[in-house]
N, C-alpha and C. Protein backbone atom coordinates (compact mmCIF):
# COMPACT_ATOMS: atom_id res chain seq x y z
N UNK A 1 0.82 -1.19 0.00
CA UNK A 1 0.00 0.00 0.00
C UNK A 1 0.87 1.25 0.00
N UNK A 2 1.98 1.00 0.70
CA UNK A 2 2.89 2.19 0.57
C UNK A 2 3.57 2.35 -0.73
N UNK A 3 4.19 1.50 -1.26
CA UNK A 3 4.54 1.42 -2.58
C UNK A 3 3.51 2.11 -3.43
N UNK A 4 2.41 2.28 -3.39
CA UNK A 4 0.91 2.60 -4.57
C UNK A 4 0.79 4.00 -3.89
N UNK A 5 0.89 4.06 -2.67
CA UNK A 5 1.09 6.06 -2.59
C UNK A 5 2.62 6.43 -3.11
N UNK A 6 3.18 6.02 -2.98
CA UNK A 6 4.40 6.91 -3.64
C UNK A 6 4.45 6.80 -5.00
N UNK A 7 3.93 5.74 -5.76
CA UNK A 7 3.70 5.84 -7.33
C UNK A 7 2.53 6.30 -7.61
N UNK A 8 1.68 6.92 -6.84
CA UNK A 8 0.14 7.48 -7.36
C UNK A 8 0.01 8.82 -8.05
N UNK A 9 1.60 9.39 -7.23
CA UNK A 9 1.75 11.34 -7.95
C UNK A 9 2.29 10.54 -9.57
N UNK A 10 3.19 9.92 -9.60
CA UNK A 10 3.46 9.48 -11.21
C UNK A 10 2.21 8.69 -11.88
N UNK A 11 1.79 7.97 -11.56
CA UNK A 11 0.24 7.20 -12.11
C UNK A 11 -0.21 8.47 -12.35
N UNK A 12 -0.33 9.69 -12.10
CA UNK A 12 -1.83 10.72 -12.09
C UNK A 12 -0.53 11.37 -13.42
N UNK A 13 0.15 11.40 -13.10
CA UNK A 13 0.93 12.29 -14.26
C UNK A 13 0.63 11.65 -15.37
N UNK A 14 0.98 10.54 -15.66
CA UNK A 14 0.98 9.61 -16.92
C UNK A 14 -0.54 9.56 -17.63
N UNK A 15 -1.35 9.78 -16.67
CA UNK A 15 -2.94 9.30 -17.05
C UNK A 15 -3.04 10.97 -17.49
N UNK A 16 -2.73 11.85 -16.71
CA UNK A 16 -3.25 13.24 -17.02
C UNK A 16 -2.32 13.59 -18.49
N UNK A 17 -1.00 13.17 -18.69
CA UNK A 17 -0.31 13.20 -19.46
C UNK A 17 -1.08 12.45 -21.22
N UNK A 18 -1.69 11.62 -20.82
CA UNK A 18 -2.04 10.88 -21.76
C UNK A 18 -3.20 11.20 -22.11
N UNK A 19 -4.35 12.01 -21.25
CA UNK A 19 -5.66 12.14 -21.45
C UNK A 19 -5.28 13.55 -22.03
N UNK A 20 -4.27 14.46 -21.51
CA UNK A 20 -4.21 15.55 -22.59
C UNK A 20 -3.39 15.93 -23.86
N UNK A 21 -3.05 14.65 -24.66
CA UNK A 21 -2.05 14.35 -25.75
C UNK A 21 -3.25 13.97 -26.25
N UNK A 22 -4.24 13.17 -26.30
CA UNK A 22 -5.76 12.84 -27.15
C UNK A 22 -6.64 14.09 -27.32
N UNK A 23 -6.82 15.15 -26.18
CA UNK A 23 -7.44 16.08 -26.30
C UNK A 23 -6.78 17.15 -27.57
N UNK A 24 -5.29 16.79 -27.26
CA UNK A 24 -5.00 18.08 -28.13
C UNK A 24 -4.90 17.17 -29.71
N UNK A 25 -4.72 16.15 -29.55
CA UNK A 25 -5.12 15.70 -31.25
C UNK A 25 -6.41 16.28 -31.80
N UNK A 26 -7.35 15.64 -30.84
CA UNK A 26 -8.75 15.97 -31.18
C UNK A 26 -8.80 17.42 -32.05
N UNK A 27 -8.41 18.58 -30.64
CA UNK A 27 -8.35 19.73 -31.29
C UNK A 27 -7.93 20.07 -32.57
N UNK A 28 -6.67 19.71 -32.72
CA UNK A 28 -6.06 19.73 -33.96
C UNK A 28 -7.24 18.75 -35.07
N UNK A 29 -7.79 18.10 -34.92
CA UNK A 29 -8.69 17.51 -36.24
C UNK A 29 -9.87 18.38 -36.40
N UNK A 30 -10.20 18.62 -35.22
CA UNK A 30 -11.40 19.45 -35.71
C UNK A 30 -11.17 20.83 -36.13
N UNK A 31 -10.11 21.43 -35.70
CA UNK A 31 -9.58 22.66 -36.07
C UNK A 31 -9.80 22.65 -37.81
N UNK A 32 -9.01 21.67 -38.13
CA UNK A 32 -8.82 21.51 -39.77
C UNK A 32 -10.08 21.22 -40.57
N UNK A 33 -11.10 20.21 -39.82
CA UNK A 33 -11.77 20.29 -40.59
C UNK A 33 -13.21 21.23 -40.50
N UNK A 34 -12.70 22.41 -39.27
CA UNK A 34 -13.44 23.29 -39.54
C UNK A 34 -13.22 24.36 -40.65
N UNK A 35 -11.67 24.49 -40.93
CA UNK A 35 -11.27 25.37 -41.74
C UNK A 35 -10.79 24.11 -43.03
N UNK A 36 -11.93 23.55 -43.38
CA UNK A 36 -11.84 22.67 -44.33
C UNK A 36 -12.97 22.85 -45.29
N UNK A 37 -14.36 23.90 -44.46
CA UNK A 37 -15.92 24.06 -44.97
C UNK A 37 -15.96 23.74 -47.09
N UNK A 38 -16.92 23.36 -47.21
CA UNK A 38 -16.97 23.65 -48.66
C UNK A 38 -16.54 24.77 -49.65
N UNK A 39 -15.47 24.68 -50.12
CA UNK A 39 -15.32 25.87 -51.29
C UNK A 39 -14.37 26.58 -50.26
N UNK A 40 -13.22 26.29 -49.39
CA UNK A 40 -12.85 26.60 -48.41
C UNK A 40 -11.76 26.11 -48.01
N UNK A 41 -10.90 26.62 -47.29
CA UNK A 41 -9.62 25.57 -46.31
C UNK A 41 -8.66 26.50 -45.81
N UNK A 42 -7.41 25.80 -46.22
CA UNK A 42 -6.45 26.79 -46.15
C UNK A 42 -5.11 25.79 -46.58
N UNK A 43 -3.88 26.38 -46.85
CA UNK A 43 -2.79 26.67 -47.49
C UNK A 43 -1.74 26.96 -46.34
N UNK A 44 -0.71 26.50 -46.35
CA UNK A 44 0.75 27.43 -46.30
C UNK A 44 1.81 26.32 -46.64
N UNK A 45 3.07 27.26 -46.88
CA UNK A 45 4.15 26.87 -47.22
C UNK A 45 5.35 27.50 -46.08
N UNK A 46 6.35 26.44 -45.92
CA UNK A 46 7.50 27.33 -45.13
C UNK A 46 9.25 27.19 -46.01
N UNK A 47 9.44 28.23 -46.98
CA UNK A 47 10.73 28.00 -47.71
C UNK A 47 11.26 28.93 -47.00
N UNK A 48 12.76 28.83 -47.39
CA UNK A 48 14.18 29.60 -47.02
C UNK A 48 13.61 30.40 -45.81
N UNK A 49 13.14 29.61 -44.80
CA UNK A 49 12.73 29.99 -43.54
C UNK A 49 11.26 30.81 -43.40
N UNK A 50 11.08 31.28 -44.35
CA UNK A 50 9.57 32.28 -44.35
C UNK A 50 8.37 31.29 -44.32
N UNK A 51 7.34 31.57 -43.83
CA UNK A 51 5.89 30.60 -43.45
C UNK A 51 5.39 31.60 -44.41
N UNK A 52 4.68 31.20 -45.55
CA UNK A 52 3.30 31.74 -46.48
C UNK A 52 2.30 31.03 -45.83
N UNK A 53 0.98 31.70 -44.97
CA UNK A 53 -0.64 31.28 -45.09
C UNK A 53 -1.17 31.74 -46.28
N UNK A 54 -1.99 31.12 -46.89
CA UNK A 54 -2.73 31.79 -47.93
C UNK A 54 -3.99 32.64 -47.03
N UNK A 55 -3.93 33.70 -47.35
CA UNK A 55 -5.79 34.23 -46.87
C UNK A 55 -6.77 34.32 -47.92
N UNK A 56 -7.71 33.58 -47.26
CA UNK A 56 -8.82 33.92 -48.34
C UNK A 56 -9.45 34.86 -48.03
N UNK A 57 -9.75 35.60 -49.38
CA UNK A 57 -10.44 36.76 -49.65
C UNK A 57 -10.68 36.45 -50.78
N UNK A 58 -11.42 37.87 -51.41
CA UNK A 58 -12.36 37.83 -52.80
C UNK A 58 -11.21 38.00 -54.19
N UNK A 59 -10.02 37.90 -53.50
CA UNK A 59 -8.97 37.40 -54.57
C UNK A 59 -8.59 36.47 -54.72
N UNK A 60 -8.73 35.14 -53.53
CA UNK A 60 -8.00 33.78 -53.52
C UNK A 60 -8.80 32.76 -54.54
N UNK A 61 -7.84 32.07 -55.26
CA UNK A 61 -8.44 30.97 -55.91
C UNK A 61 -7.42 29.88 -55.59
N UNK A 62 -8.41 28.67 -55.76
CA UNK A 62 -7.86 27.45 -55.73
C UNK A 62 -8.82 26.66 -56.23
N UNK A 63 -8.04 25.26 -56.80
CA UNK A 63 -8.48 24.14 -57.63
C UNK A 63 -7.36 22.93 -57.28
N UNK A 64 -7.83 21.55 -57.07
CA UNK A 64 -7.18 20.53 -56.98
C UNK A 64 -8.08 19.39 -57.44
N UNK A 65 -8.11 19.18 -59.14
CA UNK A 65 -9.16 19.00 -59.77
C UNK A 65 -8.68 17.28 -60.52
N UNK A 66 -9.44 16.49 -60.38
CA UNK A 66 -8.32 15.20 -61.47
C UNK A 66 -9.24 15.36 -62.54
N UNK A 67 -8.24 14.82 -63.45
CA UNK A 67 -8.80 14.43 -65.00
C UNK A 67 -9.83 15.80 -66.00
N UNK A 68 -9.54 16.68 -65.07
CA UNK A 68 -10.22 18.24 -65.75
C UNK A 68 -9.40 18.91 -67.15
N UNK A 69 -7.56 19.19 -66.84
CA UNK A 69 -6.91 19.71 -67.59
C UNK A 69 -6.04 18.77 -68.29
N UNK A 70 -5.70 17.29 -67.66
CA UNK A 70 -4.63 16.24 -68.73
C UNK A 70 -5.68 14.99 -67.85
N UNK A 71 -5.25 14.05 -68.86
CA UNK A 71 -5.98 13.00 -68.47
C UNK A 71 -5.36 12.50 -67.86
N UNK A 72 -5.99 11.85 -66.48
CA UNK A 72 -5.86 11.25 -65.75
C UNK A 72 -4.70 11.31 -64.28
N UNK A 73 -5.16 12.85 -64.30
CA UNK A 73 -3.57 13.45 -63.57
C UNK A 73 -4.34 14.17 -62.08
N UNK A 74 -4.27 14.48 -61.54
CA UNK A 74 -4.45 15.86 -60.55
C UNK A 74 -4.05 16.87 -60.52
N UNK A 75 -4.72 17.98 -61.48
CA UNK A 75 -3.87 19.38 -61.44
C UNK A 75 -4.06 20.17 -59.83
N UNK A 76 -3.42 20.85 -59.74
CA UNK A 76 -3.57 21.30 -58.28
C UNK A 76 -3.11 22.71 -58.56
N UNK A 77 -3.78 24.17 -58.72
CA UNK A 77 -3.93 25.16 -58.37
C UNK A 77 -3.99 25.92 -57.27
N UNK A 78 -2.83 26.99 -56.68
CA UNK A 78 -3.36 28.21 -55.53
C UNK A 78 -2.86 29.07 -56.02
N UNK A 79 -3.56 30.48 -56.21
CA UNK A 79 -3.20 31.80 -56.29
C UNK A 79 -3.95 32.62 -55.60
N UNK A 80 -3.35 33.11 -54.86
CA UNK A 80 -3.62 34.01 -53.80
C UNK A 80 -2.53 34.79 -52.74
N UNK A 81 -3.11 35.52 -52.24
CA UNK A 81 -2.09 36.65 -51.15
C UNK A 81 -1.76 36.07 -49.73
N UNK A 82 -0.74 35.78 -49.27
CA UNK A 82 -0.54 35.34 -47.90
C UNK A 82 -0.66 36.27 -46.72
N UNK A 83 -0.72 35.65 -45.48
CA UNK A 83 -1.07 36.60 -44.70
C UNK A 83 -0.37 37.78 -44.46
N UNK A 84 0.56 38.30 -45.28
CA UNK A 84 1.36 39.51 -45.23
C UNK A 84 1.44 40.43 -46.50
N UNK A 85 0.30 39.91 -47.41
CA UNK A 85 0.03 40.68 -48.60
C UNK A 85 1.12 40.19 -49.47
N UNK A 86 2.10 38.74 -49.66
CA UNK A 86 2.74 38.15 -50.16
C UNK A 86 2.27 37.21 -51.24
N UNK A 87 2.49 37.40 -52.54
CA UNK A 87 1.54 36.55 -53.65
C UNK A 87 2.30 35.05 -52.94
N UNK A 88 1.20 34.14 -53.24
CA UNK A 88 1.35 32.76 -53.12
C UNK A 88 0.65 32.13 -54.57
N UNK A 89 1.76 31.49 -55.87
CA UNK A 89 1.38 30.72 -56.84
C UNK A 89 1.70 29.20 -56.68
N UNK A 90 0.99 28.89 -56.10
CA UNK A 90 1.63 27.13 -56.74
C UNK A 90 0.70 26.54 -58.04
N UNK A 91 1.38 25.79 -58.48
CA UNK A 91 1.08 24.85 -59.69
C UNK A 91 1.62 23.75 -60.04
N UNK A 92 0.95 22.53 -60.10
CA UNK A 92 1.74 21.12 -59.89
C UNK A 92 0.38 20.23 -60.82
N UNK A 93 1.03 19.19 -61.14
CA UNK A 93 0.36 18.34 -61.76
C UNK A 93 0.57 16.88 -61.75
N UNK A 94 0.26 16.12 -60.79
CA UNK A 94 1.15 14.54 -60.70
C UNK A 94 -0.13 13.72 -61.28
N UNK A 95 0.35 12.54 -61.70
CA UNK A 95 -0.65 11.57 -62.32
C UNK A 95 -0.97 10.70 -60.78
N UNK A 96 -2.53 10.33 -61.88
CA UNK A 96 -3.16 9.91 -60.82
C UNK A 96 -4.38 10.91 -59.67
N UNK A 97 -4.60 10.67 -58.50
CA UNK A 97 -5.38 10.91 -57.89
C UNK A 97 -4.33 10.82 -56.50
N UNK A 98 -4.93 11.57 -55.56
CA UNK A 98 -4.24 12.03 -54.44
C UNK A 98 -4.94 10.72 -53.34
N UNK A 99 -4.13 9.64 -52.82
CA UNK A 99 -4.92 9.02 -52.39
C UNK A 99 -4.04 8.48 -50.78
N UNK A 100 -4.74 8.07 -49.95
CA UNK A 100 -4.05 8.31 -48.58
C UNK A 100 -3.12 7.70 -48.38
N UNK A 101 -2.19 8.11 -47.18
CA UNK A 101 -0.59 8.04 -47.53
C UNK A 101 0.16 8.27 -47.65
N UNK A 102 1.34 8.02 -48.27
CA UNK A 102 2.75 8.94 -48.16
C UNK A 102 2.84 8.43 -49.88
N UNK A 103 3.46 9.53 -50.20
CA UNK A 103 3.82 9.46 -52.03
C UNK A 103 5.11 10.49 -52.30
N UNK A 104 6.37 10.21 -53.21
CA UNK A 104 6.79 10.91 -53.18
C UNK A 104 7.05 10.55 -55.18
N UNK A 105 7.27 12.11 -55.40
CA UNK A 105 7.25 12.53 -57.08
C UNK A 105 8.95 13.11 -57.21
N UNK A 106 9.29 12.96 -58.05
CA UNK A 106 10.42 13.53 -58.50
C UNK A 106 10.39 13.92 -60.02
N UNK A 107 10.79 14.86 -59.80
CA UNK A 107 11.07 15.64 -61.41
C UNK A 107 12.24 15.00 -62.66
N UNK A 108 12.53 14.14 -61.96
CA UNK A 108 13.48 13.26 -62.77
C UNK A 108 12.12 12.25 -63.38
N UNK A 109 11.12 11.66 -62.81
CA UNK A 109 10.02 11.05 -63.40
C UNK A 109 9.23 11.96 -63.80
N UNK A 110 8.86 13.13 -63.92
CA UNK A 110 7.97 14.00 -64.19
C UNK A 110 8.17 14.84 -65.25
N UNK A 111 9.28 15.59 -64.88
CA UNK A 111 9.76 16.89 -65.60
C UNK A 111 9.96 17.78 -64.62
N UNK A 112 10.52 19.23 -65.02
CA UNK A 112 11.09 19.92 -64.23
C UNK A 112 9.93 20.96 -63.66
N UNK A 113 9.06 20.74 -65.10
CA UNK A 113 7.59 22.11 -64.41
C UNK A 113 6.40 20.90 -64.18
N UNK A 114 6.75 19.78 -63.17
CA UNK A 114 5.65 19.39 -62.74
C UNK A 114 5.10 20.00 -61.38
N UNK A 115 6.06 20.64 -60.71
CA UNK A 115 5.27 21.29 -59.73
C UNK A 115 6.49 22.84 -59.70
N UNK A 116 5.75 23.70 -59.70
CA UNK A 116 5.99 25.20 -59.36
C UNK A 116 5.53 25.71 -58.35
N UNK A 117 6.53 26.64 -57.69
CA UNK A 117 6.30 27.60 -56.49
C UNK A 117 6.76 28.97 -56.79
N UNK A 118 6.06 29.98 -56.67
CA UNK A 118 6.51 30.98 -56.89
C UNK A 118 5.27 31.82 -55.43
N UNK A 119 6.38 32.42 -54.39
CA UNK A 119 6.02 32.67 -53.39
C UNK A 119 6.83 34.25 -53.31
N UNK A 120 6.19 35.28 -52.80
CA UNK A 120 6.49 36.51 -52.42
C UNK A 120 7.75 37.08 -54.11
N UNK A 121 8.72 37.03 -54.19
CA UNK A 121 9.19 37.49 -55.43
C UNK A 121 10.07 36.42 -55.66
N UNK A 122 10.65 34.96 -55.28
CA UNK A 122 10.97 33.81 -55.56
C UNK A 122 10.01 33.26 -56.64
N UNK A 123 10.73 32.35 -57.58
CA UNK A 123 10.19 32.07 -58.51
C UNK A 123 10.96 30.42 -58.37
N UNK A 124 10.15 28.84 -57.59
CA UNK A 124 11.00 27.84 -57.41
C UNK A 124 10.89 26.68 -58.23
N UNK A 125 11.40 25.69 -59.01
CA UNK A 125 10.94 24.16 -59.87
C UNK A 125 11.30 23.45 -58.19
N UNK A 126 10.85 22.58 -58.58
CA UNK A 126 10.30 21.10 -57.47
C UNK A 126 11.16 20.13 -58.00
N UNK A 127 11.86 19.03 -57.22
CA UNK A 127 12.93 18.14 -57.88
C UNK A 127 12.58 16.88 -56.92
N UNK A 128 11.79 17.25 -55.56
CA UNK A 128 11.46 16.24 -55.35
C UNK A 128 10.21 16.84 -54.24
N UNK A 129 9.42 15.80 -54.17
CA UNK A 129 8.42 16.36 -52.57
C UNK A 129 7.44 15.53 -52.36
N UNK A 130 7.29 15.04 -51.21
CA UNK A 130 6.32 14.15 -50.69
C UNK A 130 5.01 14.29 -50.40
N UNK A 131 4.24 13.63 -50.76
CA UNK A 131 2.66 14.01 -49.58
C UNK A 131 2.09 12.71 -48.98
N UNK A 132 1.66 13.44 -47.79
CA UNK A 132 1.29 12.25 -46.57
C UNK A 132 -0.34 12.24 -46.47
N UNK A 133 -0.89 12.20 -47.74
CA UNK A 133 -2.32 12.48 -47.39
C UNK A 133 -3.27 12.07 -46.48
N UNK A 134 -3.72 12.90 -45.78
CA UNK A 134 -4.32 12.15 -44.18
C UNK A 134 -5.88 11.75 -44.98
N UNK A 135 -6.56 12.86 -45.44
CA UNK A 135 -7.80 12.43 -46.27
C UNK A 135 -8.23 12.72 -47.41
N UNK A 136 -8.95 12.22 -48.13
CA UNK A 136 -8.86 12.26 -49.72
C UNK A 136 -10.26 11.72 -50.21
N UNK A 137 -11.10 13.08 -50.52
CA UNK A 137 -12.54 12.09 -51.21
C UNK A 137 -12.73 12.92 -52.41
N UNK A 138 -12.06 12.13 -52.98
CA UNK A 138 -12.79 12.21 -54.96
C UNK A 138 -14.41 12.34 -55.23
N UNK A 139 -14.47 13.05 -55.63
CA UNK A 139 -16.13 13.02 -56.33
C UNK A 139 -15.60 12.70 -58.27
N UNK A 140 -16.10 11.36 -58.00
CA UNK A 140 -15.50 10.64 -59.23
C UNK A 140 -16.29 11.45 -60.50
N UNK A 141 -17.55 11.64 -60.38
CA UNK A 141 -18.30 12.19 -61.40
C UNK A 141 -18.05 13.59 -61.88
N UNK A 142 -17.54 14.61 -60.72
CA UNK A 142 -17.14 15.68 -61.41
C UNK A 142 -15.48 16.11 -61.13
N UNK A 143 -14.99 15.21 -60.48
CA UNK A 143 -13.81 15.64 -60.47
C UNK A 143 -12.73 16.18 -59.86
N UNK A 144 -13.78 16.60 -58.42
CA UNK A 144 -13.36 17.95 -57.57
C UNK A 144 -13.03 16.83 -56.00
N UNK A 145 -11.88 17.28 -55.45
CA UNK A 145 -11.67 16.41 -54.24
C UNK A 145 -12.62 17.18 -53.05
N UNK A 146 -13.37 17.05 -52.08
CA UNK A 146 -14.16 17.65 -51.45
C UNK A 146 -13.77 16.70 -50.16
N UNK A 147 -13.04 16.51 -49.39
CA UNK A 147 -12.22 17.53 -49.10
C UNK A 147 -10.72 16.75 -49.72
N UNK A 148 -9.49 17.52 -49.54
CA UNK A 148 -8.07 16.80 -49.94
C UNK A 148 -7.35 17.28 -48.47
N UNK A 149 -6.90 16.90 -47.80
CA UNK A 149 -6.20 17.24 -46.72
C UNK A 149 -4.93 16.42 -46.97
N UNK A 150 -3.70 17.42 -46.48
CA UNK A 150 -2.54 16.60 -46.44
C UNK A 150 -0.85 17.59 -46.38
N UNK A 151 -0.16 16.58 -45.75
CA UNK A 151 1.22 17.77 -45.02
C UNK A 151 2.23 17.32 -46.67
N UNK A 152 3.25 17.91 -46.71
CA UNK A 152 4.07 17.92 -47.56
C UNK A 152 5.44 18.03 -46.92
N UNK A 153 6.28 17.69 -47.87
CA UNK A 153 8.02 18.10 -47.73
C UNK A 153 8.49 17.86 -48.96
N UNK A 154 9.84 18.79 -49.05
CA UNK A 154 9.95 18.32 -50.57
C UNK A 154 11.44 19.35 -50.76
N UNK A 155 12.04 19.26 -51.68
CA UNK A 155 13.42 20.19 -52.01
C UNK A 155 13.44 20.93 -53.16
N UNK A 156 13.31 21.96 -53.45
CA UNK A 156 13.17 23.42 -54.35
C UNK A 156 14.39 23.73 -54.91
N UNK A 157 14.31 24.52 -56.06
CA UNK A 157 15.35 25.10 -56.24
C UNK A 157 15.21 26.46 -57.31
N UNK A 158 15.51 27.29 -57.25
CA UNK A 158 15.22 28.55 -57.97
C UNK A 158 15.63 28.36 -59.71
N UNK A 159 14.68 29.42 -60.19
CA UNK A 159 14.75 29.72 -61.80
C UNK A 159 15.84 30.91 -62.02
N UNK A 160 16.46 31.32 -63.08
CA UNK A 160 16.58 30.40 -64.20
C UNK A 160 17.65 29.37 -64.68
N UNK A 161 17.73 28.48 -64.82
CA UNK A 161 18.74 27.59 -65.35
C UNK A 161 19.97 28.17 -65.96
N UNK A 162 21.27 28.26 -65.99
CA UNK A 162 21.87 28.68 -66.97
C UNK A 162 22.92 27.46 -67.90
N UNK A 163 22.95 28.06 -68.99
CA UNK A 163 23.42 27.68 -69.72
C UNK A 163 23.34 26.02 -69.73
N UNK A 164 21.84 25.93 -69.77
CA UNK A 164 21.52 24.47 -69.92
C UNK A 164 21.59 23.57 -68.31
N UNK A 165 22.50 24.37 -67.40
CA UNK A 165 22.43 23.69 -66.53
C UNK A 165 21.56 24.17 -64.85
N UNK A 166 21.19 22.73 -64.30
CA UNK A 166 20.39 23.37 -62.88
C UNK A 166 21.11 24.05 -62.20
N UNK A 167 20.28 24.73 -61.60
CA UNK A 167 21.19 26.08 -59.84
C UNK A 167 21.18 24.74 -59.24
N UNK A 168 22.41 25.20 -58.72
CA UNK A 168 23.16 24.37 -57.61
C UNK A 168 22.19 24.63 -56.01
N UNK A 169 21.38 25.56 -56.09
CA UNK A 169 20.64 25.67 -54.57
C UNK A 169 19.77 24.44 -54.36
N UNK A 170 19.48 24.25 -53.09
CA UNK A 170 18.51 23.63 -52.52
C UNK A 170 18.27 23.54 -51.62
N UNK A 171 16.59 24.25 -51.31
CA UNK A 171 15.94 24.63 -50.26
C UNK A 171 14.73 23.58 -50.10
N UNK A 172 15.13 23.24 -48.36
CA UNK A 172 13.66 22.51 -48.46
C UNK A 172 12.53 23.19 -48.19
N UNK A 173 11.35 22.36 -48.00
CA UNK A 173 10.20 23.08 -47.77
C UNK A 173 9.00 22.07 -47.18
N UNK A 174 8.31 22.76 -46.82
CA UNK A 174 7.12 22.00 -45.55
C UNK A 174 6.42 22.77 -45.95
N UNK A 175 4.99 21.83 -45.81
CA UNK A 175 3.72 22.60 -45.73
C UNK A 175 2.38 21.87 -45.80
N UNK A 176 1.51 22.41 -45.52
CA UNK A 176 0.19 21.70 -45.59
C UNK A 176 -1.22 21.95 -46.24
N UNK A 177 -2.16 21.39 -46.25
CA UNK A 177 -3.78 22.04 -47.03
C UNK A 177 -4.17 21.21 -46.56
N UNK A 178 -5.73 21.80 -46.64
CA UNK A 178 -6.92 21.08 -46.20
C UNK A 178 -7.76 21.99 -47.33
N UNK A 179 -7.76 21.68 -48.50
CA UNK A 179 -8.81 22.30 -49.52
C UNK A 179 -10.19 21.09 -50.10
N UNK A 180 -11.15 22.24 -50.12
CA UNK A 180 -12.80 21.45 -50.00
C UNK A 180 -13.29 21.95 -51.47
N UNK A 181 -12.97 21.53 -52.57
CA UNK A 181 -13.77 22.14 -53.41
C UNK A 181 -13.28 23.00 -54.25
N UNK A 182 -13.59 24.22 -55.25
CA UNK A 182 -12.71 25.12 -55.46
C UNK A 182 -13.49 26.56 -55.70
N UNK A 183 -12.47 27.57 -55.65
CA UNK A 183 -12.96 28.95 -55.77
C UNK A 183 -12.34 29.01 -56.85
N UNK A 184 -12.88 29.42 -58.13
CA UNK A 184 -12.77 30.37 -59.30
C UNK A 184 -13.50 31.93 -59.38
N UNK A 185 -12.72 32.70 -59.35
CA UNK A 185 -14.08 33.76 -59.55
C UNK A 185 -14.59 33.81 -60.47
């Protein structure tokens, strides 16, 4: 009995420890898929140390559409202003459908403009980058993922090429979405 009071302050830690590591997941899921609503989400990127959020406003567009612009691919569209009045362009196109998981693309299988970043006055090609898609629902009939959620990583490198050959830079990069649908104006 004495032994079970002196381990009861650690028992209460571990249980309180553990009951608030589930709470804060929780939070974190519902967070996202509140800012996940239809026609809705959100965006960011973190290169050469800077974090881009996208904000939506009555300028943001986005699309992450399969089989709309090449067959049988997922084009994936954002243009819009980050939270510091910083343009945010991405543009990428991998075959296939975004489906849950970890996937990684390289531009050695792709090409060099399969995925573009061009963030605040950087202009970046993609050479390699992963996605860990947590959720993924295709609406097979029209096309549109409703919702696509999922984190990224991946290694960048700036435009323009010279004289036939790649910039020697390489920056990584992190980032995530939870996009529902799309805004065109």
């Amino acid at each position: 009995m004495n032994t079970l009071k002196k381990l009861f302050p650690f028992i209460l830690i571990l249980l309180l420890s553990a009951c608030n590591k589930d709470e804060v997941e929780t939070a974190t899921e519902t967070v996202a898929a509140v800012s996940c609503s239809t026609n809705s989400g959100s965006f960011d990127i973190s290169i050469g140390g800077t974090t881009y959020e996208m904000a939506l406003n009555s300028g943001t567009q986005f699309s992450i559409l399969y089989d709309w612009y090449t067959v049988e691919t997922s084009d994936f569209i954002i243009n819009s202003l980050s939270q510091n009045n910083k343009q945010i362009y991405i543009e990428l196109g991998l075959p296939g459908t975004f489906n849950e998981g970890e996937t990684t693309y390289l531009s050695s299988d792709l090409g060099v403009d399969f995925f573009s970043i061009s963030v605040d006055t950087f202009d970046y090609y993609v050479s390699e980058v992963t996605f860990n898609v947590i959720e993924s629902n295709l609406n097979s009939q029209d096309g549109i993922y409703r919702p696509v959620r999922a984190t990224f990583t991946g290694t960048a490198h700036s435009y323009p090429w010279t004289n036939g050959q790649p910039p020697i830079d390489n920056l990584n990069f992190t980032g995530s979405f939870c996009l529902n649908g799309i805004i065109i104006p």
